[in-house]
PDB file of N, CA and C in Angstrom:
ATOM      1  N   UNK A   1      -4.923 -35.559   1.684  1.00  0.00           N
ATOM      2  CA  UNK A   1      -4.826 -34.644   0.568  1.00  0.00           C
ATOM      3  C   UNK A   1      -5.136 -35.412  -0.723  1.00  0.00           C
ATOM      4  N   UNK A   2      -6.107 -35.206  -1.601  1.00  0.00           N
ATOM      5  CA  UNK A   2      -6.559 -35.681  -2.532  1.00  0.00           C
ATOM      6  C   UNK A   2      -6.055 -34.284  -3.790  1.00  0.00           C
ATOM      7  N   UNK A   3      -5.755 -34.490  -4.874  1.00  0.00           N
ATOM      8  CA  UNK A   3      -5.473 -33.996  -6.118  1.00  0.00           C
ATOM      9  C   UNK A   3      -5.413 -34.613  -6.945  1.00  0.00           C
ATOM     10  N   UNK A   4      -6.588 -33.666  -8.250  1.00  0.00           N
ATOM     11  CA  UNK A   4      -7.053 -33.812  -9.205  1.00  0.00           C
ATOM     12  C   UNK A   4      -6.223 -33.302 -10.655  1.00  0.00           C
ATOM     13  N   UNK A   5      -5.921 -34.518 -11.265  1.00  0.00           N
ATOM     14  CA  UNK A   5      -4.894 -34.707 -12.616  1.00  0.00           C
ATOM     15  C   UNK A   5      -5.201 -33.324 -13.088  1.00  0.00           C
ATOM     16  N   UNK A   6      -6.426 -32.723 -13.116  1.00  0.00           N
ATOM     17  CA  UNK A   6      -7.083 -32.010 -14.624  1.00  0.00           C
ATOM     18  C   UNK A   6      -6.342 -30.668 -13.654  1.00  0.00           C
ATOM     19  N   UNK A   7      -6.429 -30.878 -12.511  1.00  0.00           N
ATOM     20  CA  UNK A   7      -5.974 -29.285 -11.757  1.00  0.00           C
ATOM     21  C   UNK A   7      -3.991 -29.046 -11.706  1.00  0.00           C
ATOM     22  N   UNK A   8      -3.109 -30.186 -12.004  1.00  0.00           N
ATOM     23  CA  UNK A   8      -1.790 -29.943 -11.465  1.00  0.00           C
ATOM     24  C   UNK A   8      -1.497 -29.889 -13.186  1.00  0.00           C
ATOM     25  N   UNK A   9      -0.509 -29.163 -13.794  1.00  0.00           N
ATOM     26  CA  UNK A   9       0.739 -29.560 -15.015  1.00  0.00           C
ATOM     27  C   UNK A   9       1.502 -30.208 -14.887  1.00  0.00           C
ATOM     28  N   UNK A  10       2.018 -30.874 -15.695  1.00  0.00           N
ATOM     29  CA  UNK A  10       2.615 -31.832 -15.662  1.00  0.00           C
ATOM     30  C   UNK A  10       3.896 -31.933 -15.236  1.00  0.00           C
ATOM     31  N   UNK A  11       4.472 -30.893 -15.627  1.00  0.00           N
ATOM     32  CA  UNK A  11       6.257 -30.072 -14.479  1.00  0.00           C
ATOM     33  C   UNK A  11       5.927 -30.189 -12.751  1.00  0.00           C
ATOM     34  N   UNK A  12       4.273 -29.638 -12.732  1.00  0.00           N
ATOM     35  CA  UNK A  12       4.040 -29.468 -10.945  1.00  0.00           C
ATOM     36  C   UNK A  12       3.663 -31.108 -11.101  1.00  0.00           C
ATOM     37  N   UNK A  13       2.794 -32.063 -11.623  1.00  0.00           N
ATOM     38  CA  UNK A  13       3.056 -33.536 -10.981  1.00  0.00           C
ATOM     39  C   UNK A  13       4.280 -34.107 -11.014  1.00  0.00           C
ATOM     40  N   UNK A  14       5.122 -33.883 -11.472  1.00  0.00           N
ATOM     41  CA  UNK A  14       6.369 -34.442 -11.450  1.00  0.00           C
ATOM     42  C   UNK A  14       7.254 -34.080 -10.533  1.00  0.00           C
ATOM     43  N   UNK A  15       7.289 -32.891 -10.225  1.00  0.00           N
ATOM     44  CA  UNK A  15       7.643 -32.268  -8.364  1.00  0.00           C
ATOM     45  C   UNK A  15       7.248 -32.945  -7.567  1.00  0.00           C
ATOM     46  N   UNK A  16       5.352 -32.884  -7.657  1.00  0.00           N
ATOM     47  CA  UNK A  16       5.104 -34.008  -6.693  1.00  0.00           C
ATOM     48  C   UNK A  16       5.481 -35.055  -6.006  1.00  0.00           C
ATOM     49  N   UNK A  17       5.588 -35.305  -7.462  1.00  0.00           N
ATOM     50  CA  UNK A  17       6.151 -37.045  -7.212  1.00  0.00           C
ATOM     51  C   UNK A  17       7.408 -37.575  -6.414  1.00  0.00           C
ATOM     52  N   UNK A  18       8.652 -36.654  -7.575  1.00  0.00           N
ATOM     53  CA  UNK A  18       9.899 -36.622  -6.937  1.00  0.00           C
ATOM     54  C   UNK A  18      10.039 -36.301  -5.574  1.00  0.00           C
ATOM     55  N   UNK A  19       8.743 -35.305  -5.089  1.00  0.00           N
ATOM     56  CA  UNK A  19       8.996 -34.908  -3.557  1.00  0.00           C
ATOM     57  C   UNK A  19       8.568 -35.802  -2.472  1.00  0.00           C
ATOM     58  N   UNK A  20       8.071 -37.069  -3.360  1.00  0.00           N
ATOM     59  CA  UNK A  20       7.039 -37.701  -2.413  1.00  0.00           C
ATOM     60  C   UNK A  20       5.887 -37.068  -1.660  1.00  0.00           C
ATOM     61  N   UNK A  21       5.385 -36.392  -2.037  1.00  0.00           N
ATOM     62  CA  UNK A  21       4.474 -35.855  -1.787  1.00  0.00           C
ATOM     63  C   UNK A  21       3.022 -36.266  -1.925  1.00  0.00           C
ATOM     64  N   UNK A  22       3.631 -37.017  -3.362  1.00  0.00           N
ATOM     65  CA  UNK A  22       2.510 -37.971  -3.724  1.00  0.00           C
ATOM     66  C   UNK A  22       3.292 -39.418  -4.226  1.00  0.00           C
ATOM     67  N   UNK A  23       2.145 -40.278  -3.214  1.00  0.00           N
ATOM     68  CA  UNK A  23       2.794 -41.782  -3.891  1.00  0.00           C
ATOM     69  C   UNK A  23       1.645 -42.658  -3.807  1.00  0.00           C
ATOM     70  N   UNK A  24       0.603 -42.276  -4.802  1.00  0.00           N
ATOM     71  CA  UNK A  24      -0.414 -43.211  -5.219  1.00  0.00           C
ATOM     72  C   UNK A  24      -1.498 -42.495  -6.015  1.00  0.00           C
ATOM     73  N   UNK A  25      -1.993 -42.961  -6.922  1.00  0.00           N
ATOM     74  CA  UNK A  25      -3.128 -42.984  -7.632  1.00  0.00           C
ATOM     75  C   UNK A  25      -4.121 -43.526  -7.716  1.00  0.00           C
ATOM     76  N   UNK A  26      -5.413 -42.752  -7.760  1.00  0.00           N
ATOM     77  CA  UNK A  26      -6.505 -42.872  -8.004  1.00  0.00           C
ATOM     78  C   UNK A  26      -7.681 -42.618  -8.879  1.00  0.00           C
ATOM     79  N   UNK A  27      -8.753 -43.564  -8.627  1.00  0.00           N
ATOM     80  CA  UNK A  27      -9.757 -43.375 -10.067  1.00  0.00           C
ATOM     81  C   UNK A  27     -10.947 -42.318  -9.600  1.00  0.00           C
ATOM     82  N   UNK A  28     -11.308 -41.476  -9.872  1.00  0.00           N
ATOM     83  CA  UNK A  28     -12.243 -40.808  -9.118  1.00  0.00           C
ATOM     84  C   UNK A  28     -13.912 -41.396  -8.956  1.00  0.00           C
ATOM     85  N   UNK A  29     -13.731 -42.025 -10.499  1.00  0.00           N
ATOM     86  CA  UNK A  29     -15.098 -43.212 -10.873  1.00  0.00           C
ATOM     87  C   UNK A  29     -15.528 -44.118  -9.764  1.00  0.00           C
ATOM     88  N   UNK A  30     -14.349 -44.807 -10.193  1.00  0.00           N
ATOM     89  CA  UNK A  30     -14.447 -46.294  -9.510  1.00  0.00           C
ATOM     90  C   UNK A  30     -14.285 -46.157  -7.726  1.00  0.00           C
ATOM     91  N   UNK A  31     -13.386 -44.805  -7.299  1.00  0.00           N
ATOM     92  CA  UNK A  31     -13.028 -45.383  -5.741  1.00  0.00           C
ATOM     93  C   UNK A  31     -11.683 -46.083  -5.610  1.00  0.00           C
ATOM     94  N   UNK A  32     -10.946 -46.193  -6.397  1.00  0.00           N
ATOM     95  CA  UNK A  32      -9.985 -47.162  -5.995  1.00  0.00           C
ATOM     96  C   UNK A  32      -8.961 -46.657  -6.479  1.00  0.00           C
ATOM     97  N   UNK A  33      -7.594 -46.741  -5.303  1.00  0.00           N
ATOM     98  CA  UNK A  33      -6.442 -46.291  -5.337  1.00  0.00           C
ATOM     99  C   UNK A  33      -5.060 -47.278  -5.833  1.00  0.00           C
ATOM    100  N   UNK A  34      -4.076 -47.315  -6.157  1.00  0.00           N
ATOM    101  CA  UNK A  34      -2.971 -48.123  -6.418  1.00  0.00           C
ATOM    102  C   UNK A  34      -1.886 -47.471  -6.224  1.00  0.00           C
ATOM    103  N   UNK A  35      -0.488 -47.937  -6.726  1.00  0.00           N
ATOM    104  CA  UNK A  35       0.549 -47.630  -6.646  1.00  0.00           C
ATOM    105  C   UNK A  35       0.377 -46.635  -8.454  1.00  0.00           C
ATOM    106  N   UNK A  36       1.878 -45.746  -8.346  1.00  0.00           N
ATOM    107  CA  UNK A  36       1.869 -44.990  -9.577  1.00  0.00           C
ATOM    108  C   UNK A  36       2.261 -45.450 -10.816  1.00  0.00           C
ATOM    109  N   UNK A  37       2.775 -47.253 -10.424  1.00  0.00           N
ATOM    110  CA  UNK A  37       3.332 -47.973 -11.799  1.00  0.00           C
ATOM    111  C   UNK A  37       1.981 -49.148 -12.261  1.00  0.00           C
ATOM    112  N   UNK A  38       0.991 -49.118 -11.254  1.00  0.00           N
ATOM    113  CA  UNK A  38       0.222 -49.615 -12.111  1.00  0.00           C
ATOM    114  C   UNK A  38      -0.805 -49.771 -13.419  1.00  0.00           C
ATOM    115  N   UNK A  39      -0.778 -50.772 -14.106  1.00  0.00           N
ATOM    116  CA  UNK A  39      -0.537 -50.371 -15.386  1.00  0.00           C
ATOM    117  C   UNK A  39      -2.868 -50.389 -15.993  1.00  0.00           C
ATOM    118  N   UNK A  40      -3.219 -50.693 -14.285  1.00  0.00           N
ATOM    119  CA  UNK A  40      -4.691 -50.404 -14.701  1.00  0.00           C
ATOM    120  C   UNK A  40      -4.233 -48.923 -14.213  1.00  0.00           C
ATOM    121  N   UNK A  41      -3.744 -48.195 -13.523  1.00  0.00           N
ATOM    122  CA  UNK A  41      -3.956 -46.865 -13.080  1.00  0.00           C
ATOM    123  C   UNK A  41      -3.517 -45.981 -14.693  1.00  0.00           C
ATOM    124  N   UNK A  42      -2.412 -46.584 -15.226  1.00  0.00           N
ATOM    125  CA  UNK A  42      -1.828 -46.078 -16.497  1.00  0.00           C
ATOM    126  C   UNK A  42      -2.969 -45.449 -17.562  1.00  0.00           C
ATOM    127  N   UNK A  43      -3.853 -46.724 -17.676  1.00  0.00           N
ATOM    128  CA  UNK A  43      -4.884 -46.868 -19.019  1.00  0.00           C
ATOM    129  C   UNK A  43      -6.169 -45.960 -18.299  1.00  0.00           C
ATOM    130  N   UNK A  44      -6.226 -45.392 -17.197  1.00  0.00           N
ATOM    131  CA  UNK A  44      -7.596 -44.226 -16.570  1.00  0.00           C
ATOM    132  C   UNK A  44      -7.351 -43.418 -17.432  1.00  0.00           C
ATOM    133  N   UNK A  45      -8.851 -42.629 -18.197  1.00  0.00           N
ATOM    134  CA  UNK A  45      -8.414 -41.419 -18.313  1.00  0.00           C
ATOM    135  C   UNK A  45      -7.938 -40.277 -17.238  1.00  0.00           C
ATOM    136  N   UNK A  46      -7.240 -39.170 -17.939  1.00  0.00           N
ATOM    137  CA  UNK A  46      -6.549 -38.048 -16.521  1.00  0.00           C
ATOM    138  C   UNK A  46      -8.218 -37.675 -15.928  1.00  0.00           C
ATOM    139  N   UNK A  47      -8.947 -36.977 -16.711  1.00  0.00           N
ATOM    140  CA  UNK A  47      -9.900 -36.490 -16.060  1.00  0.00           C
ATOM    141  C   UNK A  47     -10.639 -37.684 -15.172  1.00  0.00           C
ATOM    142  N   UNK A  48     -10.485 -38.532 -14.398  1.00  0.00           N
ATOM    143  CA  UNK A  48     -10.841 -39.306 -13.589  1.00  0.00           C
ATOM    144  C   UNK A  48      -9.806 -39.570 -12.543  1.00  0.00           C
ATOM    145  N   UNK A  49      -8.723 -39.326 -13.041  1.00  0.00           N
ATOM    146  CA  UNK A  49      -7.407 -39.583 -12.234  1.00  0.00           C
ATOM    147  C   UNK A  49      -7.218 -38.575 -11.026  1.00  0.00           C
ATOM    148  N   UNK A  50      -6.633 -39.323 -10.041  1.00  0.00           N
ATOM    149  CA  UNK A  50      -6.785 -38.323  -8.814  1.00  0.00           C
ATOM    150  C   UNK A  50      -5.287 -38.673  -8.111  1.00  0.00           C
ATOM    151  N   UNK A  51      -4.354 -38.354  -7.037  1.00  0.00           N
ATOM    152  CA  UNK A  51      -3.161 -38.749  -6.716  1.00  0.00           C
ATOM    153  C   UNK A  51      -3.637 -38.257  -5.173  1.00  0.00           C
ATOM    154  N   UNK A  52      -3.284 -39.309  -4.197  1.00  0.00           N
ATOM    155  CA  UNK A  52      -3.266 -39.414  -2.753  1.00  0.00           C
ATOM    156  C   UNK A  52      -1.785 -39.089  -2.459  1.00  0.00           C
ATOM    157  N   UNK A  53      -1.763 -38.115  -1.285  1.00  0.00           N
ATOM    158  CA  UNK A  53       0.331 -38.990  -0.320  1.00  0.00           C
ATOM    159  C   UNK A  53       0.017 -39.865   0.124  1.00  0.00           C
ATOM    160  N   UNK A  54      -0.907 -40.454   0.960  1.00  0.00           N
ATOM    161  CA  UNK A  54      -0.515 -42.011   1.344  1.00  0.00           C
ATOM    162  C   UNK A  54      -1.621 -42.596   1.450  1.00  0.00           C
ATOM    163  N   UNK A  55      -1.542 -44.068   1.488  1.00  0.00           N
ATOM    164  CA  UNK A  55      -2.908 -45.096   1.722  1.00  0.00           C
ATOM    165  C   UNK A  55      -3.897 -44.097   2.550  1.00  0.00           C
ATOM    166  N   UNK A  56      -3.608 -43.839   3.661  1.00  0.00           N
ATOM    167  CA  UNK A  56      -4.855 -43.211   4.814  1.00  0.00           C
ATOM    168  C   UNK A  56      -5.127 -42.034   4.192  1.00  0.00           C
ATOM    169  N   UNK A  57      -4.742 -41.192   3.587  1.00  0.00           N
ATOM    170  CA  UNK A  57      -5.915 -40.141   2.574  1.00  0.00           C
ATOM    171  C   UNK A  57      -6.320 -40.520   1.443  1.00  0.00           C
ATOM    172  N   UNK A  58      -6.171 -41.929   1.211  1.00  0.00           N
ATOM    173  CA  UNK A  58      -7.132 -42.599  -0.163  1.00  0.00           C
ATOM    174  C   UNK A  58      -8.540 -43.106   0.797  1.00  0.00           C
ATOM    175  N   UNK A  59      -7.783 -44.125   2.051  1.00  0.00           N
ATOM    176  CA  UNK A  59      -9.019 -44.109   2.414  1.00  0.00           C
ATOM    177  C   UNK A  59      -9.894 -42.972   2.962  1.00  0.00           C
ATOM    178  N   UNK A  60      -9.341 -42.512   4.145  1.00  0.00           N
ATOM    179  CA  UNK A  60     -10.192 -40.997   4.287  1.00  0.00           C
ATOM    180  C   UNK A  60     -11.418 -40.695   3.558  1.00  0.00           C
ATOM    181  N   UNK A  61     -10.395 -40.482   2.076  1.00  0.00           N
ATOM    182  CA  UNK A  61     -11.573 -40.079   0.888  1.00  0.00           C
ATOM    183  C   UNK A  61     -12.480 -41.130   0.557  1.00  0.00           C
ATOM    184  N   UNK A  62     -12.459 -42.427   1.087  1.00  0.00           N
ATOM    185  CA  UNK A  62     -13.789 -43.686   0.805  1.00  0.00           C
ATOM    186  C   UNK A  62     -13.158 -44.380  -0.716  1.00  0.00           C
ATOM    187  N   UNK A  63     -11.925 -44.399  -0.269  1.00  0.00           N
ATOM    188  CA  UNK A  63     -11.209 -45.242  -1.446  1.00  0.00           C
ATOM    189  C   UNK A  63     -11.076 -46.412  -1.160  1.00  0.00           C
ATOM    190  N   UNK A  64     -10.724 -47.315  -2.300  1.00  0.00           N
ATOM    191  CA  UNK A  64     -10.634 -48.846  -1.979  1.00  0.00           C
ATOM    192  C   UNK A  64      -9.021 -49.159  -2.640  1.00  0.00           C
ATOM    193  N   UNK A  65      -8.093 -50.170  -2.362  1.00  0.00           N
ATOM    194  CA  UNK A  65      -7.132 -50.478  -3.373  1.00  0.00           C
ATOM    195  C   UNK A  65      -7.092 -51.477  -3.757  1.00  0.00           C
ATOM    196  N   UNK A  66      -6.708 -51.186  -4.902  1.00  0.00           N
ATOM    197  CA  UNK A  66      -6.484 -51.877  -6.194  1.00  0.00           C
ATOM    198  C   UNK A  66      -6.442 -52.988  -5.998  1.00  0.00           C
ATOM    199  N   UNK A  67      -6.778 -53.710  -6.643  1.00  0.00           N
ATOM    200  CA  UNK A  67      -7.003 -55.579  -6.668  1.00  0.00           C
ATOM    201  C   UNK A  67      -5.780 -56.041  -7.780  1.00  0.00           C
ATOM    202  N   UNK A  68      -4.869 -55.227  -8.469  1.00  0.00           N
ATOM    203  CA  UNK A  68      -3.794 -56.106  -9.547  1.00  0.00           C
ATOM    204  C   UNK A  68      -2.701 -55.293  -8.585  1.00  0.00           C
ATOM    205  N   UNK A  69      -2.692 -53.993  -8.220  1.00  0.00           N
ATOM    206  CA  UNK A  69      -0.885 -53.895  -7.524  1.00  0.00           C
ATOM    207  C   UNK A  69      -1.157 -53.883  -6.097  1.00  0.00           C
ATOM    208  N   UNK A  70      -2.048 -53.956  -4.896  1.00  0.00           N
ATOM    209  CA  UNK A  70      -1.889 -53.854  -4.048  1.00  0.00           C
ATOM    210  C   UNK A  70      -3.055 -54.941  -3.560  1.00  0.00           C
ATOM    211  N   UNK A  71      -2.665 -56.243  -3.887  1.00  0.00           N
ATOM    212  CA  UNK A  71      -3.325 -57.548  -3.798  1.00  0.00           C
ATOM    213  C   UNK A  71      -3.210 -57.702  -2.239  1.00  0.00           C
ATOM    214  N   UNK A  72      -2.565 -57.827  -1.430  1.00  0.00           N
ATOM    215  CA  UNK A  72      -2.862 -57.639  -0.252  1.00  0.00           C
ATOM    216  C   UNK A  72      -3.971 -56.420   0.836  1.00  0.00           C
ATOM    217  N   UNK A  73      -3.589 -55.519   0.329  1.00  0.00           N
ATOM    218  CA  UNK A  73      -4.216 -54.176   1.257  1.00  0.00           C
ATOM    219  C   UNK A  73      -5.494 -54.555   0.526  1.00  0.00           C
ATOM    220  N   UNK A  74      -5.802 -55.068  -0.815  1.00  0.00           N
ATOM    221  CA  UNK A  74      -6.808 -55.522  -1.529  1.00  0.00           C
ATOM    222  C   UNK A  74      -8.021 -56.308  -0.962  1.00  0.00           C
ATOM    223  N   UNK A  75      -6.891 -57.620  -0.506  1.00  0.00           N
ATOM    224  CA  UNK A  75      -7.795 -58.793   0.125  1.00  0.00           C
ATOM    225  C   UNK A  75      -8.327 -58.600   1.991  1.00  0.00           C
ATOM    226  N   UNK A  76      -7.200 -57.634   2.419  1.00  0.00           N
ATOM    227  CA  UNK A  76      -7.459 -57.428   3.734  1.00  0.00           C
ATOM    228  C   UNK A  76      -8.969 -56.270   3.908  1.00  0.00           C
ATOM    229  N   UNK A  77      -8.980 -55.778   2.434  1.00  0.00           N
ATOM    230  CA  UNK A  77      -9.909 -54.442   2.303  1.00  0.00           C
ATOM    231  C   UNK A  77     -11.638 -55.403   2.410  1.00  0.00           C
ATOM    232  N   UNK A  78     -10.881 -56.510   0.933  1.00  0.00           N
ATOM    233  CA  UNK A  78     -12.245 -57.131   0.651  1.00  0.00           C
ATOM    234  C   UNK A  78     -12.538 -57.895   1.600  1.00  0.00           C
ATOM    235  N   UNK A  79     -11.851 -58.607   3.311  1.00  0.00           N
ATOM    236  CA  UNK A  79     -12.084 -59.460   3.655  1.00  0.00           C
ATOM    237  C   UNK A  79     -12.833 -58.796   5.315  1.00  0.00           C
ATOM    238  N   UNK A  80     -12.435 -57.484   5.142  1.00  0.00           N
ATOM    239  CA  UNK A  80     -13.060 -56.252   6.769  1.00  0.00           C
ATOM    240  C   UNK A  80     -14.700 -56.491   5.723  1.00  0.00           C
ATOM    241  N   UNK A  81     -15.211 -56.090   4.541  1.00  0.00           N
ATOM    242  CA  UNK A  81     -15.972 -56.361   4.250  1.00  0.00           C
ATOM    243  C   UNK A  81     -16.969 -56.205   4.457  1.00  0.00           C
ATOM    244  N   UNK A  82     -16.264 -58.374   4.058  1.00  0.00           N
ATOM    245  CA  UNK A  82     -17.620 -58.881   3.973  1.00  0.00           C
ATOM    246  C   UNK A  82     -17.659 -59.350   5.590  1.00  0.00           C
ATOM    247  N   UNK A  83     -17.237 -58.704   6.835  1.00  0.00           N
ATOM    248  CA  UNK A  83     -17.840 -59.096   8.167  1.00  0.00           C
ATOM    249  C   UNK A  83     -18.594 -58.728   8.537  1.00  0.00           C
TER     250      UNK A  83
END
């Protein structure tokens, strides 16, 4: 499940959230997903901003994560690669 900032209000993302429903963010530009406290996800504009429920529907959607909050799932991403 992929959702788009410009489509939810801000009362319904905050349900979201609290419901866990959603627990990650994404750039729609770039491809790349993070956690919701990261502070490159912070500085996206909304209209690029997108919110996954979990890692496997970021990737699904041909997402990558984040290289500053999810430095691991990061390096394991960048290291399937380059094989």
């Amino acid at each position: 499940m992929m959702l788009f900032h410009n489509d939810l209000s801000d009362a319904e993302l905050h349900r979201l959230i609290r419901r866990r429903a959603i627990t990650l963010g994404g750039n729609s530009r770039l491809k790349i997903y993070g956690t919701l406290h990261c502070a490159s996800g912070k500085r996206m504009k909304r209209g690029n901003r997108v919110f996954f429920a979990d890692e496997a529907a970021a990737r699904a959607a041909g997402y990558r994560p984040c290289g500053h909050c999810m430095k691991t799932a990061y390096r394991q991403w960048k290291n399937h690669e380059q094989l």
